[in-house]
N, C-alpha and C. Protein backbone atom coordinates (compact mmCIF):
# COMPACT_ATOMS: atom_id res chain seq x y z
N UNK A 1 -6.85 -3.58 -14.23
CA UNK A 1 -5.73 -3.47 -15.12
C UNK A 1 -5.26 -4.86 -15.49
N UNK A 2 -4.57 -4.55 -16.69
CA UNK A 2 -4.22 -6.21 -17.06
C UNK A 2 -3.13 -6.62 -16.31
N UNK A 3 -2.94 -7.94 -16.28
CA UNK A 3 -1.35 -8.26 -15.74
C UNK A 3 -0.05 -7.84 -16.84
N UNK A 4 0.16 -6.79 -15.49
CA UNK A 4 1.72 -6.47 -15.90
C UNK A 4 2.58 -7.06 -15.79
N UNK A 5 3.03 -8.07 -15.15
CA UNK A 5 4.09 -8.56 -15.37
C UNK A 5 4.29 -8.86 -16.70
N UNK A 6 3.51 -9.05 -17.55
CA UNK A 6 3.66 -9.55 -19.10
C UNK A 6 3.91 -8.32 -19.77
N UNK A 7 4.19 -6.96 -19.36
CA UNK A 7 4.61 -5.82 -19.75
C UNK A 7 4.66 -4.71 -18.65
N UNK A 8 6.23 -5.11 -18.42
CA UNK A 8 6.09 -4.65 -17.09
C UNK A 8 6.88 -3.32 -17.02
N UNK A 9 7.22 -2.62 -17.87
CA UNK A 9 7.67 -1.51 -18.72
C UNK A 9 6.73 -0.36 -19.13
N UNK A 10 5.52 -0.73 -19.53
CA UNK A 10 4.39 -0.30 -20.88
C UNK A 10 3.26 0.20 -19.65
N UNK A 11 3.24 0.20 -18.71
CA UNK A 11 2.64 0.67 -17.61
C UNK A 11 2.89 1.79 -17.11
N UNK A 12 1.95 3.22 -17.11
CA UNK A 12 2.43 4.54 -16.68
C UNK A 12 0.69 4.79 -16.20
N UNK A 13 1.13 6.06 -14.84
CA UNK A 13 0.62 5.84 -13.59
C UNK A 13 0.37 7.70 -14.31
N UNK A 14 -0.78 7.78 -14.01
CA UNK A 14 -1.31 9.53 -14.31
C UNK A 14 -2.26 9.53 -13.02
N UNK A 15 -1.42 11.00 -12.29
CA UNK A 15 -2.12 11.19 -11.37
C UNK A 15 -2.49 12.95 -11.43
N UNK A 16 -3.41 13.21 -10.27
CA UNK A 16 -3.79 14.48 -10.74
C UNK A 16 -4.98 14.81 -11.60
N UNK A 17 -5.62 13.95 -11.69
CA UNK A 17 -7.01 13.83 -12.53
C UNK A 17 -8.52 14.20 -12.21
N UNK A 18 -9.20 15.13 -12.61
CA UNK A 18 -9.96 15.79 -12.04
C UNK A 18 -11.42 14.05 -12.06
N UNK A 19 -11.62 14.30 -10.62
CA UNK A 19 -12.31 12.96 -10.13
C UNK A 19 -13.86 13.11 -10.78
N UNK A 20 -14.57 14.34 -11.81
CA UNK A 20 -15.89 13.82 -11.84
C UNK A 20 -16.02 14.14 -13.60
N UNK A 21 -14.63 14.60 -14.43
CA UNK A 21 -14.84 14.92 -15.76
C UNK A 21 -13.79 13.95 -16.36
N UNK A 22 -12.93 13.23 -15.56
CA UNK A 22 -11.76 12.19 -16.52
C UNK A 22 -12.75 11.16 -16.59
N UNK A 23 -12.63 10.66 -17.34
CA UNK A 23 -13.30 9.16 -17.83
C UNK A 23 -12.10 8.13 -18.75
N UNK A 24 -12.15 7.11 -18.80
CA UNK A 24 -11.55 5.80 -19.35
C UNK A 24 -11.61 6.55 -20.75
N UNK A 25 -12.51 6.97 -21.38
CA UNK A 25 -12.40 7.48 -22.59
C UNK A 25 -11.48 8.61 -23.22
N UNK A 26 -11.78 9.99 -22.05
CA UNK A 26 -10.57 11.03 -21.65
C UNK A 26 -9.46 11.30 -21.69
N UNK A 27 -9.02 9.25 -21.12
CA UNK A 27 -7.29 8.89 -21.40
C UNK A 27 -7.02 8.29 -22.05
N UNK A 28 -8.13 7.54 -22.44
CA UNK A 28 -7.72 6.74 -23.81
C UNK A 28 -7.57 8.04 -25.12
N UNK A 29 -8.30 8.96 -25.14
CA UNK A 29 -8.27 10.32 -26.29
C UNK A 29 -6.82 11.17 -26.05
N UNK A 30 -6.51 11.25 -24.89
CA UNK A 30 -5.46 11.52 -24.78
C UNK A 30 -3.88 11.18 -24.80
N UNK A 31 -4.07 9.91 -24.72
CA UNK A 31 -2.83 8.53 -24.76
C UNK A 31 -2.49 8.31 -26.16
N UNK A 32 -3.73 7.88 -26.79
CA UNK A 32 -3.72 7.60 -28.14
C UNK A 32 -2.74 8.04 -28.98
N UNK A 33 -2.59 9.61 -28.73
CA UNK A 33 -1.45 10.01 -30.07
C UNK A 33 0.23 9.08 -29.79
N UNK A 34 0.45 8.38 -28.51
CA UNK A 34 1.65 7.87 -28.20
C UNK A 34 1.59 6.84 -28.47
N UNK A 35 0.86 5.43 -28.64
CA UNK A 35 0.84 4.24 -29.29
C UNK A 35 -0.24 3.08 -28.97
N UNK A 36 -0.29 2.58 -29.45
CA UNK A 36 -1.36 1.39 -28.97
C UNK A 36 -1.73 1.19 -27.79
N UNK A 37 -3.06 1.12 -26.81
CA UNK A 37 -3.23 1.45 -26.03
C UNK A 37 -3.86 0.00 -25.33
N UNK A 38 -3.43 -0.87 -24.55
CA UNK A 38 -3.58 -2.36 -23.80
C UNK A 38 -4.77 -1.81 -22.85
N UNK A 39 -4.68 -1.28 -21.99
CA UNK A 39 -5.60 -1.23 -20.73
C UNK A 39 -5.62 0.27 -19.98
N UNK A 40 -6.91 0.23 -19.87
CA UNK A 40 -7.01 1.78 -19.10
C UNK A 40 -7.66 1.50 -17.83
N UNK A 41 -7.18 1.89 -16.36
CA UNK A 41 -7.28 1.54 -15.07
C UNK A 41 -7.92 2.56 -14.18
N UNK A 42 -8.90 3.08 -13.75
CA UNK A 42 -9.28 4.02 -12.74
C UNK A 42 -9.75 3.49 -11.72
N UNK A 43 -8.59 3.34 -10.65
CA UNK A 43 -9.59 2.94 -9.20
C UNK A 43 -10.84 3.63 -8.76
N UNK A 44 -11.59 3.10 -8.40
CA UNK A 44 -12.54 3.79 -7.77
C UNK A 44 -12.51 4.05 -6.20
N UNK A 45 -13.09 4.64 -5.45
CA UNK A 45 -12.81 5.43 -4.70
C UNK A 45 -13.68 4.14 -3.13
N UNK A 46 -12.98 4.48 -1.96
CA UNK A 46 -13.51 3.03 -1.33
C UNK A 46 -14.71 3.33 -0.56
N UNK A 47 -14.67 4.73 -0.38
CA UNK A 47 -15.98 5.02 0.41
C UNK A 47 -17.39 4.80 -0.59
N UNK A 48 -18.13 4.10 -0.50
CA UNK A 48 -19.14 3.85 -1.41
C UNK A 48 -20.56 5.17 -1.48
N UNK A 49 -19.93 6.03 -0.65
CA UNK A 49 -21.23 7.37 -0.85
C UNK A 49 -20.30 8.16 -1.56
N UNK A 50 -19.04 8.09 -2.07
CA UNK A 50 -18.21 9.18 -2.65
C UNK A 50 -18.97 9.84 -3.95
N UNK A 51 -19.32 10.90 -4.31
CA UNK A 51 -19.86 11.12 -5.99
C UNK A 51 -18.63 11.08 -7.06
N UNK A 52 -17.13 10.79 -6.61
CA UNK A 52 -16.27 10.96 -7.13
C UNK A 52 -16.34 9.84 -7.95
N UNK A 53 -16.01 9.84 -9.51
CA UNK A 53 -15.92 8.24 -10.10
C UNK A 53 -14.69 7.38 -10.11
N UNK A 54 -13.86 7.98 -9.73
CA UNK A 54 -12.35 7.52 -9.60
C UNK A 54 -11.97 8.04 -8.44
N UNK A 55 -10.25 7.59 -7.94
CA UNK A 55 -9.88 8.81 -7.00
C UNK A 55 -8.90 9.27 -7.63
N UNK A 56 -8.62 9.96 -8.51
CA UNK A 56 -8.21 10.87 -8.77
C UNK A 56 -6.97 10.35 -9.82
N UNK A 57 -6.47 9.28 -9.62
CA UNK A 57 -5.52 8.55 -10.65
C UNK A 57 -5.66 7.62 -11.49
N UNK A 58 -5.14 7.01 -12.44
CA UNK A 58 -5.28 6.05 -13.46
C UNK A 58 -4.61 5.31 -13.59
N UNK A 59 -4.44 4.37 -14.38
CA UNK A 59 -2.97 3.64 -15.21
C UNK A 59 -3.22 3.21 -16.49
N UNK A 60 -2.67 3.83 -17.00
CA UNK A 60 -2.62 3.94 -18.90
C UNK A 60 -1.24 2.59 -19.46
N UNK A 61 -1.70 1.64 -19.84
CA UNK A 61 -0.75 0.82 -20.16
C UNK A 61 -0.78 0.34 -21.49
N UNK A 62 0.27 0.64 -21.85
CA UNK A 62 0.49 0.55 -23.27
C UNK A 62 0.83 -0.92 -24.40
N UNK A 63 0.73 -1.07 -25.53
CA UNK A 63 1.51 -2.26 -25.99
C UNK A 63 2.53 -2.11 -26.02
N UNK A 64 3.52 -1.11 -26.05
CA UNK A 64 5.03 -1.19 -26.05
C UNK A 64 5.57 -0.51 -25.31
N UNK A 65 6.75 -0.73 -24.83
CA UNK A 65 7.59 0.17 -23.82
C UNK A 65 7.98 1.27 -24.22
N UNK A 66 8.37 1.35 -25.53
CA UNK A 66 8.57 2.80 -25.83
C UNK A 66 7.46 3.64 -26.16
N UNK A 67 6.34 3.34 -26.31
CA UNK A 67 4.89 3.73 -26.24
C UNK A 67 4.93 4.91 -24.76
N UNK A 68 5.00 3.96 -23.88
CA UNK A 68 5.04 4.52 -22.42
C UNK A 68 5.91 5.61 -22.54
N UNK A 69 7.09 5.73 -22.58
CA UNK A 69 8.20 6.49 -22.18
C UNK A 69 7.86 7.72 -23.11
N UNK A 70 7.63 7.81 -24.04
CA UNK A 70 7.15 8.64 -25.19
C UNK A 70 5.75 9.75 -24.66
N UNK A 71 5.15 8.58 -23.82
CA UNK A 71 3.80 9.43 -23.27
C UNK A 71 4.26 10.20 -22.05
N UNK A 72 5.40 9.87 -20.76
CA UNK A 72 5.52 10.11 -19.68
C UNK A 72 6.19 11.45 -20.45
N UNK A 73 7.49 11.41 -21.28
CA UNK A 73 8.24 12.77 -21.53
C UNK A 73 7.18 13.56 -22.59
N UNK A 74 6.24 13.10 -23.23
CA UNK A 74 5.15 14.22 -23.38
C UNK A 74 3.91 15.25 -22.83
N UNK A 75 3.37 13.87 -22.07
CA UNK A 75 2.25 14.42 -20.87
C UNK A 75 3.02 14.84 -19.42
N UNK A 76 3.78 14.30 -18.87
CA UNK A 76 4.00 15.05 -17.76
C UNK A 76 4.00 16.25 -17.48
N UNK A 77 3.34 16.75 -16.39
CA UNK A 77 3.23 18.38 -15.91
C UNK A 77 2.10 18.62 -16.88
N UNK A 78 1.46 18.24 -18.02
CA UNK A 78 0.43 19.18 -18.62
C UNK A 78 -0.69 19.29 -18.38
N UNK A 79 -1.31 20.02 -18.83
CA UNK A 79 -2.55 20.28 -18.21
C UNK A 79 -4.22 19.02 -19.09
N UNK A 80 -4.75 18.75 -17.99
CA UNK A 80 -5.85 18.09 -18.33
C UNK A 80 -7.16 18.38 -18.00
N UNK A 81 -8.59 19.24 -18.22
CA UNK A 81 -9.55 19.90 -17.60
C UNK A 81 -9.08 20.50 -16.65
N UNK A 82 -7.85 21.27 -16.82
CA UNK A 82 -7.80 22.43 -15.74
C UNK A 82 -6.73 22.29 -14.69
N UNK A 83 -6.12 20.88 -14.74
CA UNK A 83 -5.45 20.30 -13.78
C UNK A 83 -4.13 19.93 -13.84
N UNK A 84 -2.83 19.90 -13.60
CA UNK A 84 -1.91 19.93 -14.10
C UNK A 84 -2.05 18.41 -13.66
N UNK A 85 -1.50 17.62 -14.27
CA UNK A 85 -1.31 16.11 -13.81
C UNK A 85 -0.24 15.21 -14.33
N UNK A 86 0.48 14.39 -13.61
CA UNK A 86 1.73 13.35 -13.15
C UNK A 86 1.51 12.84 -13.72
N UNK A 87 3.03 12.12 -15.08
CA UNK A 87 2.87 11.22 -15.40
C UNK A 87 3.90 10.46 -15.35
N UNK A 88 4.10 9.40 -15.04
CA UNK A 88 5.18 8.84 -14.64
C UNK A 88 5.07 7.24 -14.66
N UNK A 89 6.00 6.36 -14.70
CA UNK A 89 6.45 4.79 -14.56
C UNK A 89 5.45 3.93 -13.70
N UNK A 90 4.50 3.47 -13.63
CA UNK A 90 4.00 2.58 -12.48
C UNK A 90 4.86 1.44 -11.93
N UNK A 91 4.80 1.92 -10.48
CA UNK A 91 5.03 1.02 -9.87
C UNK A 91 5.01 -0.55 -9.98
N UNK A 92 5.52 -1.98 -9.83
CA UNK A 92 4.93 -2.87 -9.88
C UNK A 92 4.19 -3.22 -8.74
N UNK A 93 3.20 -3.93 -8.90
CA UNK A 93 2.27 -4.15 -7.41
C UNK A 93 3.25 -5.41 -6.81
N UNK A 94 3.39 -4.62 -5.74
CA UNK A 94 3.98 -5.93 -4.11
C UNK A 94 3.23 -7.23 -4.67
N UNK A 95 4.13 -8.47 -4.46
CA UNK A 95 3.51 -9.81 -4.60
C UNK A 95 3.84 -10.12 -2.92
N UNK A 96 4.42 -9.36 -2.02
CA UNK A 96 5.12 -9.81 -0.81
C UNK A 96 3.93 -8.89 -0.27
N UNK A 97 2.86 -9.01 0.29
CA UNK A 97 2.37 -8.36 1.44
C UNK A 97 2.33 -8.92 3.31
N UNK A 98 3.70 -9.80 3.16
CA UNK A 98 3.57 -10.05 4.41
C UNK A 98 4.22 -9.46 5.34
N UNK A 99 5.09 -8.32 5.12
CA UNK A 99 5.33 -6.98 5.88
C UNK A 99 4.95 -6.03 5.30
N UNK A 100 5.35 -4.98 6.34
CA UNK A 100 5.32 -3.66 5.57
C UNK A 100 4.29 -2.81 6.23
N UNK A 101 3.65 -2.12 5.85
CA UNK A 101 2.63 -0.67 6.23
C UNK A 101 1.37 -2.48 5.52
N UNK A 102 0.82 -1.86 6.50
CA UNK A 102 -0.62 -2.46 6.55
C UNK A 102 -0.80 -4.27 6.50
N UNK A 103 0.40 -4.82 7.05
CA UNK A 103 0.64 -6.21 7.66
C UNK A 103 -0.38 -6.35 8.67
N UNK A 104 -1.05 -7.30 8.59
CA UNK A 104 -1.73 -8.08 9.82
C UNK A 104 -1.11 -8.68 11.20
N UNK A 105 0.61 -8.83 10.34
CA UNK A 105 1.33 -9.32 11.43
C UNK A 105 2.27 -8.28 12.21
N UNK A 106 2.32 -8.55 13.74
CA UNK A 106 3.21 -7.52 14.41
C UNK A 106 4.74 -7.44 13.54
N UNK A 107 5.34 -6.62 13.54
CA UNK A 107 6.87 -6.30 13.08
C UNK A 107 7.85 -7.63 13.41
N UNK A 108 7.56 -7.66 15.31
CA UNK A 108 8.38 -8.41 15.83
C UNK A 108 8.48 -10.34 15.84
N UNK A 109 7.20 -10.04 14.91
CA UNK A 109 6.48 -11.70 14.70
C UNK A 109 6.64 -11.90 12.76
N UNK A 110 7.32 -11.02 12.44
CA UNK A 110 8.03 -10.93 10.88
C UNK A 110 8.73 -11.90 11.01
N UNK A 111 9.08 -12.76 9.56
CA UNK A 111 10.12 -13.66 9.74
C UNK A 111 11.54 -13.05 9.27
N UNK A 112 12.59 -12.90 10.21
CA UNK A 112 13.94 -12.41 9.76
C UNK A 112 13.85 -11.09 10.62
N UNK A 113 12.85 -10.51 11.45
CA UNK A 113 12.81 -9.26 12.31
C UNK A 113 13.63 -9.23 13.45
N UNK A 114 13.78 -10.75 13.86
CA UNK A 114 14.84 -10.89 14.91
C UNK A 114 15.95 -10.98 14.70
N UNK A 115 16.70 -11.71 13.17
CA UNK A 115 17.71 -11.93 13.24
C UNK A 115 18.35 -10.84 12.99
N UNK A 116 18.03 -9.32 12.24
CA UNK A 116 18.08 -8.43 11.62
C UNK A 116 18.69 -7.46 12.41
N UNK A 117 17.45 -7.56 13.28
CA UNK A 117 17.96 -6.07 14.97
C UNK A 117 18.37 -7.10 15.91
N UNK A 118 19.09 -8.23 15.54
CA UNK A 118 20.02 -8.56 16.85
C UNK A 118 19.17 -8.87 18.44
N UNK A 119 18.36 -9.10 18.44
CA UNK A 119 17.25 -9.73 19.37
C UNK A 119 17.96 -10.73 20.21
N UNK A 120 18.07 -10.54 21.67
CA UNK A 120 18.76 -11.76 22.70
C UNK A 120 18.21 -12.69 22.81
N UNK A 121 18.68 -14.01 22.66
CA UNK A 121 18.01 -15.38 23.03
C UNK A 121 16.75 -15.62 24.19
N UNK A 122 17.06 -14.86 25.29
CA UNK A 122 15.78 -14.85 26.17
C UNK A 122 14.81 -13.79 25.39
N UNK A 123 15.10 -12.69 24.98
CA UNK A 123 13.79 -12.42 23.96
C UNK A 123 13.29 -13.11 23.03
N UNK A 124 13.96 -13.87 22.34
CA UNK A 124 13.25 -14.87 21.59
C UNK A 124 12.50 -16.26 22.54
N UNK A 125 13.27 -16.70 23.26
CA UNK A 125 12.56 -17.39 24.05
C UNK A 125 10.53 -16.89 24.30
N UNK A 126 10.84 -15.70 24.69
CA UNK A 126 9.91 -14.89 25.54
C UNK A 126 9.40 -14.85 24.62
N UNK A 127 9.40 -14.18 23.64
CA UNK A 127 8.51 -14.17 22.02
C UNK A 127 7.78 -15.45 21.92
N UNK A 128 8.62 -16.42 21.94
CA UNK A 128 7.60 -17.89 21.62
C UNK A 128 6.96 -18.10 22.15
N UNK A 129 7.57 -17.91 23.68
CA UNK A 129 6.14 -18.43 24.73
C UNK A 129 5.67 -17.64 24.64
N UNK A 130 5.13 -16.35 24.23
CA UNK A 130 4.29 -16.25 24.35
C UNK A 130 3.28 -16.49 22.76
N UNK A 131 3.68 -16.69 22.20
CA UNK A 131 2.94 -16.73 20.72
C UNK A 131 2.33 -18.47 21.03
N UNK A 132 3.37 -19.10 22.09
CA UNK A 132 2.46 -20.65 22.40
C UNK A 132 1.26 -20.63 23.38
N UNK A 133 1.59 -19.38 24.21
CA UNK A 133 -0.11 -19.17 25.32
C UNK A 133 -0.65 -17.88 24.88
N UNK A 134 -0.23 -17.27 23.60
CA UNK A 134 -1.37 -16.42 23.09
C UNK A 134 -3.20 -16.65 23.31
N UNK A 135 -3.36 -17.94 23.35
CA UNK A 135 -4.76 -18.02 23.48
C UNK A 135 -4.93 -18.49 25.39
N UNK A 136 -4.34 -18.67 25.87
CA UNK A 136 -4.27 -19.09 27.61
C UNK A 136 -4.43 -17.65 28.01
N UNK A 137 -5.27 -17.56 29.21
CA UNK A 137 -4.92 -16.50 30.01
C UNK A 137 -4.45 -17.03 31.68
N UNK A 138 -3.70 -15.99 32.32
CA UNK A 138 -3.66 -16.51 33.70
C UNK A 138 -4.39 -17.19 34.83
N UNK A 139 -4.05 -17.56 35.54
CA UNK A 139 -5.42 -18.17 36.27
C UNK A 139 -5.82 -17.07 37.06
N UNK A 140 -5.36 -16.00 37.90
CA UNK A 140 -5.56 -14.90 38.82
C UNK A 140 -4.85 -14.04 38.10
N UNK A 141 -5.54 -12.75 37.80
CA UNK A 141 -4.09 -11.89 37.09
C UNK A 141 -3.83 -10.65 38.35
N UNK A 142 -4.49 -11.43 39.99
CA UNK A 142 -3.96 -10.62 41.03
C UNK A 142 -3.17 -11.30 41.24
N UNK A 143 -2.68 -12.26 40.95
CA UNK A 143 -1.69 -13.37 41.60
C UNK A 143 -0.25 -12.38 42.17
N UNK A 144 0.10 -12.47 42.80
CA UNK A 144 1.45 -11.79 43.08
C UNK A 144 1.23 -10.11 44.05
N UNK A 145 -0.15 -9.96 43.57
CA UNK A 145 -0.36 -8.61 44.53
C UNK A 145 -0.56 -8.83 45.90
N UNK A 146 -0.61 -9.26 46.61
CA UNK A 146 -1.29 -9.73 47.56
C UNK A 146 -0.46 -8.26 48.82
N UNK A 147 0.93 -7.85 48.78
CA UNK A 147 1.30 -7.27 49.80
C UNK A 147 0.84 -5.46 49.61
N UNK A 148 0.14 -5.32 48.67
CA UNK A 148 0.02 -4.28 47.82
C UNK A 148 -1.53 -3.82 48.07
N UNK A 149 -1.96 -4.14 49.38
CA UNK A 149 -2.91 -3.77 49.53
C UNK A 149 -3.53 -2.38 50.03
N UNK A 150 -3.04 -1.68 50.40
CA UNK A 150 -2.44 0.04 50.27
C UNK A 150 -2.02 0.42 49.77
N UNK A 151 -2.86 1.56 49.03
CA UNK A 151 -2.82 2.78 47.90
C UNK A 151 -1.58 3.53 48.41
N UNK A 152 -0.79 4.45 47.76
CA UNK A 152 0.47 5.23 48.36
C UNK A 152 1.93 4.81 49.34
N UNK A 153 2.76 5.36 50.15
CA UNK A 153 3.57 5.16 50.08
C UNK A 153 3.55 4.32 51.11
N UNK A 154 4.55 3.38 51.44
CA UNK A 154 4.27 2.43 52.88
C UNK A 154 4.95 3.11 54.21
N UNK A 155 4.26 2.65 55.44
CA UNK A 155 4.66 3.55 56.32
C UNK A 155 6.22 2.80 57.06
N UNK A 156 7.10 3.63 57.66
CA UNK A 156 8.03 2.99 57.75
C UNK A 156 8.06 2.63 59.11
């Protein structure tokens, strides 16, 4: 899809699309009667044995904003090869992927996660050190067991 930010309005999201008879052409034949038509978007699907050619949604982006809005209150709910299908506003894509659902980084290693939920100074302490011997391991990690050498309860 093209960059939206340069029309960040003129972008509408059709979902509900039958995955082996919609084609780029399909929505472009169908879009058309609402206005000039910028870019037509079908993800494809990530499993690479899928026979599906898309997964199932698009993004139809228009040259003008009222282009869009014109198509969402016409096509929404109607039917397309059989299928009733969504049409609605696209989203803008996240430029922030450094939280959120599918972060690389733990929650608690977010920047602003501590100050947020009120986190005690020895937890932060404890947080650092350990993010500074993340790569160290202990020297014995029996160290400290030593009186614990019987399974169950101790005899009195």
């Amino acid at each position: 899809m093209a960059d939206t930010s340069t029309r960040p309005l003129s972008t509408v999201y059709v979902g509900g699309l039958h995955p082996t008879f919609v084609t780029a052409s399909t929505l472009s034949e169908a879009f058309i009667p609402f206005g000039e038509i910028a870019d037509i978007s079908l993800p494809k699907p990530e499993a690479p044995s899928s026979t599906d050619l898309h997964r199932g949604f698009g993004y139809v982006e228009f040259e003008e904003a009222e282009d869009a809005k014109e198509a969402i209150s016409n096509m929404d709910q109607s039917e397309l090869f059989g299928k009733v299908i969504k049409v609605a506003m696209a989203k803008p894509e996240r430029k922030d992927e450094a939280g959120g659902l599918g972060s690389k980084t733990a929650i608690w290693e977010q920047e602003g996660y501590l100050a947020e939920h009120a986190v005690s100074a020895e937890d932060r302490q404890a947080m650092q050190q350990t993010r500074l011997g993340a790569g160290s391991r202990p020297d014995d990690p029996m160290q400290g067991l030593e009186g614990l050498d019987v399974a169950g309860p101790q005899p009195e």
